[in-house]
Protein backbone atom coordinates (compact mmCIF):
# COMPACT_ATOMS: atom_id res chain seq x y z
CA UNK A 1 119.65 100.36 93.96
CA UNK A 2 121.61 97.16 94.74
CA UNK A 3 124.62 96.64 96.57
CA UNK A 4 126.35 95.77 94.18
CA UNK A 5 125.17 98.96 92.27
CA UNK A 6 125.88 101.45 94.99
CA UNK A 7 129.41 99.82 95.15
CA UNK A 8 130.10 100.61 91.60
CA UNK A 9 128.68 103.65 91.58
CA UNK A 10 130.86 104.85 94.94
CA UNK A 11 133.77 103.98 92.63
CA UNK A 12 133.62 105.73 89.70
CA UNK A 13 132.81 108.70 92.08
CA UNK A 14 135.84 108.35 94.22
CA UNK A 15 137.48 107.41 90.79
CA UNK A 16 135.91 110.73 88.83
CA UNK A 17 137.05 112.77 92.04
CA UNK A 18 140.78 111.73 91.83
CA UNK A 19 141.21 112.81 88.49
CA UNK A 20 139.47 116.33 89.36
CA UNK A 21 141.90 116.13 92.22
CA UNK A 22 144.81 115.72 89.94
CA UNK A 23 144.03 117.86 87.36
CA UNK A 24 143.61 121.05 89.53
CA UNK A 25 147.25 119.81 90.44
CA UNK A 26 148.48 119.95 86.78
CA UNK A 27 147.19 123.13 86.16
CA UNK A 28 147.92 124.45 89.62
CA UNK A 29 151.74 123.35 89.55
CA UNK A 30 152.14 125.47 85.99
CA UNK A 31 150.74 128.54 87.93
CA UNK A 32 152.76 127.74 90.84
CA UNK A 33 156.17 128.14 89.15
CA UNK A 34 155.30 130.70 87.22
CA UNK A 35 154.42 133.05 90.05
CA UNK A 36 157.35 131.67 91.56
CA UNK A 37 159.77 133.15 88.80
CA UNK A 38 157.34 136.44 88.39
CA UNK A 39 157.69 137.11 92.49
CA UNK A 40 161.14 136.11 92.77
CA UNK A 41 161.65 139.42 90.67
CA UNK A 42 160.30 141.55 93.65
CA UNK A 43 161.57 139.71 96.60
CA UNK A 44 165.39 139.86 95.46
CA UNK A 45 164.86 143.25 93.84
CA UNK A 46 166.59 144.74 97.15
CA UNK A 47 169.61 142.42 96.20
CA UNK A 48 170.77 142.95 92.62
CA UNK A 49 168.98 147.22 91.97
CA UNK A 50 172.86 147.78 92.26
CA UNK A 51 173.95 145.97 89.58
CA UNK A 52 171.47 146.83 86.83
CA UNK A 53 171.11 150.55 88.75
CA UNK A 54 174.23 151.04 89.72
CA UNK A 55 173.53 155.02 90.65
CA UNK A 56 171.21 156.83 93.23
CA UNK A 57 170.01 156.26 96.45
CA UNK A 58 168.40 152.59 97.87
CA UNK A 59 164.65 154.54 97.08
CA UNK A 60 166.05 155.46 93.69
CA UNK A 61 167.08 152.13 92.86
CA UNK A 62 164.17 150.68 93.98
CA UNK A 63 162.11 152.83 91.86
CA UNK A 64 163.69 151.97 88.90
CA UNK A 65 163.43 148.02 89.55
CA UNK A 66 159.76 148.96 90.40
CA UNK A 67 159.48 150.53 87.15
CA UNK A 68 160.72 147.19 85.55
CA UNK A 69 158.17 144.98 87.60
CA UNK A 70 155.62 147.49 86.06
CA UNK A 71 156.55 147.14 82.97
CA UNK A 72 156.01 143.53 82.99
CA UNK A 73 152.47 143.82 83.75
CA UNK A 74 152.12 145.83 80.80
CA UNK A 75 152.21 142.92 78.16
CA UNK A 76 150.09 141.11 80.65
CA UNK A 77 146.98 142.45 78.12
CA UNK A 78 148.83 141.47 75.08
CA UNK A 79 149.16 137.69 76.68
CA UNK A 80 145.62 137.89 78.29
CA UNK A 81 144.79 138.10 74.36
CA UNK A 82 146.77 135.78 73.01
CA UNK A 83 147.13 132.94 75.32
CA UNK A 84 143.33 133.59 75.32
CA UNK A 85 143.04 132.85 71.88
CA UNK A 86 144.76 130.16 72.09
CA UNK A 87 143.29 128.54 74.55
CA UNK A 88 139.24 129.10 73.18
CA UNK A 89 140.37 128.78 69.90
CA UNK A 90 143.32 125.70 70.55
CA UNK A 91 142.42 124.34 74.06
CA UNK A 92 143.73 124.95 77.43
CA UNK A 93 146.04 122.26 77.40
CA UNK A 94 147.88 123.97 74.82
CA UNK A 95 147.47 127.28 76.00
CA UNK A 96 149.40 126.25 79.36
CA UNK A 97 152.14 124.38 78.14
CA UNK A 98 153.22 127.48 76.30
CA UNK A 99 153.00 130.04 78.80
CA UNK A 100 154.95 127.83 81.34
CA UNK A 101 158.07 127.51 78.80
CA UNK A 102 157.84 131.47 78.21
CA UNK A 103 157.98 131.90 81.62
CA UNK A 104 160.84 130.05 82.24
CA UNK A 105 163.08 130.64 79.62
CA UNK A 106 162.66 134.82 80.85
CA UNK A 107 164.06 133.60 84.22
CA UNK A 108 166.82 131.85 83.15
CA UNK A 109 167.80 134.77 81.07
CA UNK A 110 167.83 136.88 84.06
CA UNK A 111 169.51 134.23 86.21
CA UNK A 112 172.50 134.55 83.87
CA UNK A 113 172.11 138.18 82.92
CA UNK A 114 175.82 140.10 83.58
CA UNK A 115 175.54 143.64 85.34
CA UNK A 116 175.70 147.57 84.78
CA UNK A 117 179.73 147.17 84.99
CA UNK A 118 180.44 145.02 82.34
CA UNK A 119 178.07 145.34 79.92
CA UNK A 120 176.64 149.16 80.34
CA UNK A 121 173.25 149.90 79.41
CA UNK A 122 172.68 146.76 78.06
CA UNK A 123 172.39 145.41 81.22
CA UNK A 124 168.93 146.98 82.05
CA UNK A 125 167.75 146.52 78.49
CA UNK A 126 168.12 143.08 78.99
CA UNK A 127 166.58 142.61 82.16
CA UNK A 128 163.55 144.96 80.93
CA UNK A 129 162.97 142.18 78.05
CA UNK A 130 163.18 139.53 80.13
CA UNK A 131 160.59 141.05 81.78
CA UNK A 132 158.52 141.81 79.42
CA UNK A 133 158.84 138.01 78.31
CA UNK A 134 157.70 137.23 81.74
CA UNK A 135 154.75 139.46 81.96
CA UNK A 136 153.29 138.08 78.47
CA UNK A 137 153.33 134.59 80.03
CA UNK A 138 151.60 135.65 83.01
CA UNK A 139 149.16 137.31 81.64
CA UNK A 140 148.31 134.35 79.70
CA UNK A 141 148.44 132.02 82.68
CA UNK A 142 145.78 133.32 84.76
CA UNK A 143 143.13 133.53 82.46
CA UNK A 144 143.55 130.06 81.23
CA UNK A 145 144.36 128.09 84.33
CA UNK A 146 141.26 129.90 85.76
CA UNK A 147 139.22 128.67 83.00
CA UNK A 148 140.14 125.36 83.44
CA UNK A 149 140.05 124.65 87.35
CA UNK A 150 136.69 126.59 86.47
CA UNK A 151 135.75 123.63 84.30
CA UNK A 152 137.35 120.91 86.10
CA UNK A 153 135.54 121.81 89.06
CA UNK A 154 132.12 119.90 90.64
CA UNK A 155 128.93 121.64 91.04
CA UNK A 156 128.35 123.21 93.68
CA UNK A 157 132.47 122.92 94.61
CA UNK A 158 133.25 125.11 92.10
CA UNK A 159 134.44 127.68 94.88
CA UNK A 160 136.49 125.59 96.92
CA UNK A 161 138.07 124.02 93.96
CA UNK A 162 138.86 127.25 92.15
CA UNK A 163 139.89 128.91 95.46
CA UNK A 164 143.21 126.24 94.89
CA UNK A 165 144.55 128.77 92.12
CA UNK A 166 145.21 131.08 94.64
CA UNK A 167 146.93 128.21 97.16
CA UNK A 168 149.74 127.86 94.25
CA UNK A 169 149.74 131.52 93.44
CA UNK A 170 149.93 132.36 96.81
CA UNK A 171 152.24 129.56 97.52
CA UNK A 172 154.46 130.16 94.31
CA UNK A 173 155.03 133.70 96.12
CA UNK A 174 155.77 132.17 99.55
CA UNK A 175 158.26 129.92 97.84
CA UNK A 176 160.09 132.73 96.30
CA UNK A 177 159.83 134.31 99.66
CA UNK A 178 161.25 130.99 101.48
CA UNK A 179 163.96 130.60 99.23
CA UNK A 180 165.15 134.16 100.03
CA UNK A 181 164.97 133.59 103.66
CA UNK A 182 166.78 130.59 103.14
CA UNK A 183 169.64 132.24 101.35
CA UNK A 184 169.89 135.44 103.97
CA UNK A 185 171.12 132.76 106.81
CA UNK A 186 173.10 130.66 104.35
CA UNK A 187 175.08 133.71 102.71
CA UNK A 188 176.51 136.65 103.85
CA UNK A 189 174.90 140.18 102.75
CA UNK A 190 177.92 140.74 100.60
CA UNK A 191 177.61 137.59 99.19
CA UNK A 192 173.88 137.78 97.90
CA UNK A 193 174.52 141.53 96.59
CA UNK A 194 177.18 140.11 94.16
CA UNK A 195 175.46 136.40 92.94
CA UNK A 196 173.49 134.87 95.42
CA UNK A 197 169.99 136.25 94.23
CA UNK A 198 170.85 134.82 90.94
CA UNK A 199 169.86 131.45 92.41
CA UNK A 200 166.08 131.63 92.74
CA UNK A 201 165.58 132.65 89.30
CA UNK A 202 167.78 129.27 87.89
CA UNK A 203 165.67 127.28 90.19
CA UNK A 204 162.16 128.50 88.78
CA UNK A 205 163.68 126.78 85.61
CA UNK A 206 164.30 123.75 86.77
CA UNK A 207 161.34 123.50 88.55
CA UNK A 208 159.50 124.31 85.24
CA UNK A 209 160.51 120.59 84.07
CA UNK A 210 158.26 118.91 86.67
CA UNK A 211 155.35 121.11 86.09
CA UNK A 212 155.89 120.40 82.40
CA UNK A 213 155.66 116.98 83.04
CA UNK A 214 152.35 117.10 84.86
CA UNK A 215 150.45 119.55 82.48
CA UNK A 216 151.31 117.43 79.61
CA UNK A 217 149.27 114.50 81.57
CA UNK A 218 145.86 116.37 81.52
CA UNK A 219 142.68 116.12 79.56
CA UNK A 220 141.17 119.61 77.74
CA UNK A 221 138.40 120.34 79.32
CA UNK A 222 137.01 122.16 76.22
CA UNK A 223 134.75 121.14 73.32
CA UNK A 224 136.11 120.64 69.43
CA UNK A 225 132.45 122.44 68.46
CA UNK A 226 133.16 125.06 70.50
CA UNK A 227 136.22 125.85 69.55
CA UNK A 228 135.12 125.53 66.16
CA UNK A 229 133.38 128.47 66.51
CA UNK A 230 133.58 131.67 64.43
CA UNK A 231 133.91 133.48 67.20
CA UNK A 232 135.71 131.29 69.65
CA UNK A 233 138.73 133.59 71.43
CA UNK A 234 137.94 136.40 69.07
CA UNK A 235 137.42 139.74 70.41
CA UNK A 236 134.07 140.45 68.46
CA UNK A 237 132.80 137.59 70.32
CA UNK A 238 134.10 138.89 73.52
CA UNK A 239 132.59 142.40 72.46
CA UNK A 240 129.08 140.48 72.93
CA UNK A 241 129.91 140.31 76.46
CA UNK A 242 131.50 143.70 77.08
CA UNK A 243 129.29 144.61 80.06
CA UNK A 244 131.02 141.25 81.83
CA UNK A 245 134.40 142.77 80.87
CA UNK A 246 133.70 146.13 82.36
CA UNK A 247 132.37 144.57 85.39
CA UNK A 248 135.93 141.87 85.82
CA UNK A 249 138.08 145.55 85.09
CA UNK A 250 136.10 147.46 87.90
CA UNK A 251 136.74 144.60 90.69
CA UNK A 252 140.13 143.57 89.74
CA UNK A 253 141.44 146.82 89.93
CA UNK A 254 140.41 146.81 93.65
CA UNK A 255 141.12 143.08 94.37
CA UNK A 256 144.54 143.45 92.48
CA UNK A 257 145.77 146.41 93.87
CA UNK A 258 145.17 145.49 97.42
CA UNK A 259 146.69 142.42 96.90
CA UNK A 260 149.95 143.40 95.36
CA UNK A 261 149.96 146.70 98.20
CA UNK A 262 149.70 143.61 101.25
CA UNK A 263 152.08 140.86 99.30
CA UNK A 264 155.13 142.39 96.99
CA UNK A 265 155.21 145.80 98.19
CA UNK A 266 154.57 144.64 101.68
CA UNK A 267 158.02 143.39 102.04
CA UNK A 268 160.02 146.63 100.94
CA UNK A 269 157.20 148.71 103.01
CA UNK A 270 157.95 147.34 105.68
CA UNK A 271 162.12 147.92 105.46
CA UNK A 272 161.90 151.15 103.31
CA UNK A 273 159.02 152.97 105.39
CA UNK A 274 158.91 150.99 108.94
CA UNK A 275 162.56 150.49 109.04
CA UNK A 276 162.55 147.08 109.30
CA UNK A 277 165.65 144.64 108.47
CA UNK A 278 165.18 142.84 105.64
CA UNK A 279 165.47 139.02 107.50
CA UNK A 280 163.15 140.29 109.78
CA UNK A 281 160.54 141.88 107.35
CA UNK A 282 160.92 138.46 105.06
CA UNK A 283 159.97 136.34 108.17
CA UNK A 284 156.92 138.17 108.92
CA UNK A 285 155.83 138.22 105.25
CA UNK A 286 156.39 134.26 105.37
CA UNK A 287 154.18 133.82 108.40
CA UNK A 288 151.55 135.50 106.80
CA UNK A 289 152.02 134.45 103.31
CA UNK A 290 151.68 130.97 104.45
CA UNK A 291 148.36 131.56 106.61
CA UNK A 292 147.04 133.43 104.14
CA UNK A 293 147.74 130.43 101.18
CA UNK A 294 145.98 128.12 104.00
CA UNK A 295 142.78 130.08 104.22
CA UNK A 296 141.78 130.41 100.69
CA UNK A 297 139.66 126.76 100.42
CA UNK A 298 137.54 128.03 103.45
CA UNK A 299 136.94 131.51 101.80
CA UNK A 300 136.36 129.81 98.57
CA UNK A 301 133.80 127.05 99.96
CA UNK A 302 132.66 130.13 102.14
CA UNK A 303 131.50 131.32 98.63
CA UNK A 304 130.22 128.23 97.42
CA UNK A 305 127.42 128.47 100.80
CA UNK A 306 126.77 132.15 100.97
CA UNK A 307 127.24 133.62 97.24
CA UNK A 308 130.06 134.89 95.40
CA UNK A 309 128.18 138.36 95.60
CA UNK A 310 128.52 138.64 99.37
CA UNK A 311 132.15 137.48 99.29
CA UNK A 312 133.28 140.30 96.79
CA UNK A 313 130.84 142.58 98.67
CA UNK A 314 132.68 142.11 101.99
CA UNK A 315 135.64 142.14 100.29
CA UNK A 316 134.93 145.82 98.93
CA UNK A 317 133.38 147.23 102.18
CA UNK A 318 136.19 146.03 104.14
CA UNK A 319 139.02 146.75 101.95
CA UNK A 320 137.41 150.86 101.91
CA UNK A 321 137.43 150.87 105.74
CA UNK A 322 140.21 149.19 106.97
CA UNK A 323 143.37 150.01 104.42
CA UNK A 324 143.98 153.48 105.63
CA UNK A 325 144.10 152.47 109.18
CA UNK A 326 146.10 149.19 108.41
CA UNK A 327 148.74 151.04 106.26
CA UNK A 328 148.88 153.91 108.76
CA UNK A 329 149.48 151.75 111.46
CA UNK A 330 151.90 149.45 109.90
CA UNK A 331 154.10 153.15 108.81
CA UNK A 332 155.30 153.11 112.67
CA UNK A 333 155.23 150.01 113.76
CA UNK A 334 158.00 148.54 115.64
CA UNK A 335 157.17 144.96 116.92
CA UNK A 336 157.40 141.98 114.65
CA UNK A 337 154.51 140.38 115.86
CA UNK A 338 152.41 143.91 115.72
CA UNK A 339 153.31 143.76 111.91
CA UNK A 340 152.23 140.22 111.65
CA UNK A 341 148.63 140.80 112.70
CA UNK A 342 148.05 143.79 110.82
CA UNK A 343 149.15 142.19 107.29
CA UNK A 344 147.45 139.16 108.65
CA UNK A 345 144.78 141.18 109.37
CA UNK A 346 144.77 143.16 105.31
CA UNK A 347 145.24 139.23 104.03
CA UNK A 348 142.08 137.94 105.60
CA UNK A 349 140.29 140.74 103.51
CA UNK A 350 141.50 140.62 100.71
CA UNK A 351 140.77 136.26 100.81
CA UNK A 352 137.46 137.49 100.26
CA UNK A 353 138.52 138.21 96.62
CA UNK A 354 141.46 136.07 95.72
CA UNK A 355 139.51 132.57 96.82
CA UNK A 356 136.95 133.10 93.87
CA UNK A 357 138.80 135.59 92.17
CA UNK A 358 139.42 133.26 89.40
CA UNK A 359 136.13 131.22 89.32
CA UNK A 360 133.59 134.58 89.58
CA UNK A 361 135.17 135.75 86.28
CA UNK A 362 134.85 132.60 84.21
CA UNK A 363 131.39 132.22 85.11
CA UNK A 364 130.50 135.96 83.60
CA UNK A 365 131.91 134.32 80.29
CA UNK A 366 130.51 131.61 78.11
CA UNK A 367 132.70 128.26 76.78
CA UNK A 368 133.75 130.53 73.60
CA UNK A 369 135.56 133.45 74.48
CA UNK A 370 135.94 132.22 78.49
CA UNK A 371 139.63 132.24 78.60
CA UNK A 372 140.09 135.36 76.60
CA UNK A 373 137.68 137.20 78.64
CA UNK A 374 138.81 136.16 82.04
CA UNK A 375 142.44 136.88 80.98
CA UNK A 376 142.31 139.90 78.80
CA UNK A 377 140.07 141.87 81.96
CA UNK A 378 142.36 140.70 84.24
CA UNK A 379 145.50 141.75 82.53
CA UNK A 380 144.01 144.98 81.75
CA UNK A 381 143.32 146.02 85.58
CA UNK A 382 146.41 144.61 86.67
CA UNK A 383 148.49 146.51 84.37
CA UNK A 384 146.64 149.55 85.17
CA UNK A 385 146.44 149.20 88.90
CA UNK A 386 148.38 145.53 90.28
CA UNK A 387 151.50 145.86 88.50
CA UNK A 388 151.46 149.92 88.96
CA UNK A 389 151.26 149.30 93.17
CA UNK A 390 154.82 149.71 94.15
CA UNK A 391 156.10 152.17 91.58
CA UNK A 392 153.13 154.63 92.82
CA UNK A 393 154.07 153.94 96.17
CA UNK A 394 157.79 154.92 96.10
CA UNK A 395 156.66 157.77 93.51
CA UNK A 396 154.65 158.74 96.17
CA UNK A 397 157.25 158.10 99.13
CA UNK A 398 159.74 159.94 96.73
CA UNK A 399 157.40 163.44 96.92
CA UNK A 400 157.05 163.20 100.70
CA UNK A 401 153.02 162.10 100.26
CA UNK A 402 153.24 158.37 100.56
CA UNK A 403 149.64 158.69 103.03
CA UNK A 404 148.06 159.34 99.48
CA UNK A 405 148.77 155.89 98.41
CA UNK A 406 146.45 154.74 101.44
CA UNK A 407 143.71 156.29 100.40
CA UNK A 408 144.36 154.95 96.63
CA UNK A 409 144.04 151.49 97.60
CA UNK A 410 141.17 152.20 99.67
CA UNK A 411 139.01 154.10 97.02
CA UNK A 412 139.60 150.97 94.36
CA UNK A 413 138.53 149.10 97.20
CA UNK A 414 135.23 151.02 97.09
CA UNK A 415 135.04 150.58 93.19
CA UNK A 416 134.81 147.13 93.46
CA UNK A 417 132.04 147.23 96.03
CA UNK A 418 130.13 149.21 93.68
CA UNK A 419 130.79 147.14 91.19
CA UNK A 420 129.90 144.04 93.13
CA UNK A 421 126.45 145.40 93.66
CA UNK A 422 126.09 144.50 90.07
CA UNK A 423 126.47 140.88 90.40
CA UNK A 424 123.41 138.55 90.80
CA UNK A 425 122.36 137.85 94.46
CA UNK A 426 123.88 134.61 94.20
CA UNK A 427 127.34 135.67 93.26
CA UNK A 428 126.91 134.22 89.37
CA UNK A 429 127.13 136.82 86.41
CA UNK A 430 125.16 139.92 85.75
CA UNK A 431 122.43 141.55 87.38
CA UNK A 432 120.02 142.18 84.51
């Protein structure tokens, strides 16, 4: 090869490796805001259950907001289908520009939703459907921004790349979590009980503009033939694959659990059961938010050397061993810096799983159906277990048996070791 050669050839790689670059960014920045909006939900939750629950205790009200969150993750299923479809069947591009609108428009609803006092019942009606709006973007989001980083990604890469849709995920949650803190020193208490935690939710719409912007830029990744396809984001072609489906439902349910118990319920755990203030719980959860967003490229090109298998099967070994004595350690803990380390300590596990979370599930699918079965499992487990995590906490709390909910998480943490034996010894697809 000449110099000349070799020059040219450096070039288009550098030049092929900017736009990969840049189009994880567009389709990262979509799932950034939207978890941003979905998370601000949770984090303010402690600020506005008054208004929409006006009656009952603090656990009470925070029951019935949990009951809410929950209830978003059930349409996450019905958008894991559609957006699916949409995206095998119309592209991803499409697919994404969609559920980033929906997502929005639910927050700004809420943002300028009136309370309990001055329109009655309606109030909570309201918020449920904005909600519900929410949750069918969401569940739409994941399956198809996985897909494409999935597809966007180099050989051999594919981890590290991937492991990105966590870092916005991850960091569209530590947002949400930063713009509260910001808010606690800037207002009073009084002051964010009665409009202040309205403010996060009109900023996830604004922000919704520039990711618009950016998604619009990007090239679909998938091919007019195979979207052509009879049975392109149908669900008889995903039946053809149902053993991959099981196998996604059986893991997420561990990975998704444990990761909602150690991120959105952490916060509330930790002033509801601990006794924690509320400034002080949110700066711990920021501290290890943000480590934990940091980590997720090594875990995910810690995948790419050693098998997605062996990541998913530490995951599950650790996540059965160490939740119990996390959580029960974390119930009477008193320093900030004791509670630090622990969560830090339940976030480094669970990395194992969210750093290749998204790209182990679209390679179990082929081009086809890849969207709608990487979002449709997902949604399905998270309903059943993510999005159920801190209503079957307080329920549990609320009987006087909240130690049960330890040995929950940790018992999904051993189905998805099981399930992980399943995988192929490199970490790709079924074991046949």
């Amino acid at each position: 090869m000449t110099e000349a050669t070799a020059a040219n050839q450096t070039e288009l790689n550098s030049g092929d490796t900017r736009k990969r670059v840049w189009a994880i960014v567009g389709a990262s920045s979509g799932n950034l805001v939207e978890w941003f909006d979905f998370y601000v939900y949770s984090f303010c939750s402690l600020y506005f259950a008054h208004i929409f629950f006006p009656s009952g205790n603090t656990t009470t009200q925070l029951l019935q907001t949990a009951g809410i969150f929950a209830a978003g993750f059930l349409m996450r299923p019905i958008g894991g289908w559609l957006f699916g479809y949409i995206a095998d069947k119309h592209g991803r591009k499409n697919s994404m520009l969609i559920s980033v609108c929906m997502m929005c428009f639910g927050s700004l609803v809420i943002a300028c939703l009136p309370g309990y006092a001055a329109i009655g019942t309606w109030a909570p009606a309201l918020l449920l459907l904005a909600r519900l709006l929410q949750g069918l973007s969401v569940g739409g989001e994941y399956g198809t921004s996985a897909t494409y980083m999935s597809e966007v990604a180099v050989e051999g890469r594919k981890g590290f790349y991937a492991s990105f849709q966590y870092v916005t995920l991850i960091g569209g949650q530590l947002l949400a979590l930063l713009v509260v803190v910001i808010l606690q020193h800037v207002l009073s208490s009084e002051e964010l009980r009665a409009w202040g935690w309205r403010i996060p939710f009109a900023l996830g719409a604004v922000l919704a503009v520039i990711a618009l912007w950016l998604r619009r830029s990007l090239n679909e990744t998938s091919e007019k033939s195979t979207r052509a396809l009879k049975e392109a984001g149908s669900l008889r072609g995903l039946w053809r694959h149902r053993r991959a489906f099981i196998m996604v439902l059986g893991f997420t349910a561990g990975g998704s659990l444990s990761f909602y118990t150690f991120t959105t319920y952490m916060q509330k755990y930790l002033v509801n059961t601990a006794g924690m203030s509320a400034n002080t719980a949110s700066i711990v959860m920021t501290g290890a938010l943000f480590i934990y967003m940091l980590i997720q490229p090594f875990f995910g090109a810690l995948s790419d050397r050693f098998g997605r298998r062996n990541s998913m099967l530490c995951f599950g070994l650790f996540a059965a061993g160490c939740t119990v004595p996390v959580l029960t350690a974390l119930q009477n803990v008193t320093s900030p810096w004791a509670a630090f380390s622990l969560v830090l300590l339940a976030l480094l596990i669970v990395s194992f799983y969210t750093s290749i979370s998204g790209i182990l599930k679209a390679e179990m699918f082929p081009a086809q159906v890849r969207a709608l079965g990487v979002g449709l499992s997902y949604a399905v487990a998270n309903a059943l277990f993510g999005g159920s995590a801190e209503y079957v906490a307080l329920s549990l709390k609320s009987l006087g048996s909240e130690n049960l909910f330890f040995w929950y998480v940790s018992a999904m943490g051993g189905v998805a070791f099981l399930v992980s034996l399943m995988l192929h010894r490199k970490g790709e697809g079924l074991k046949l």
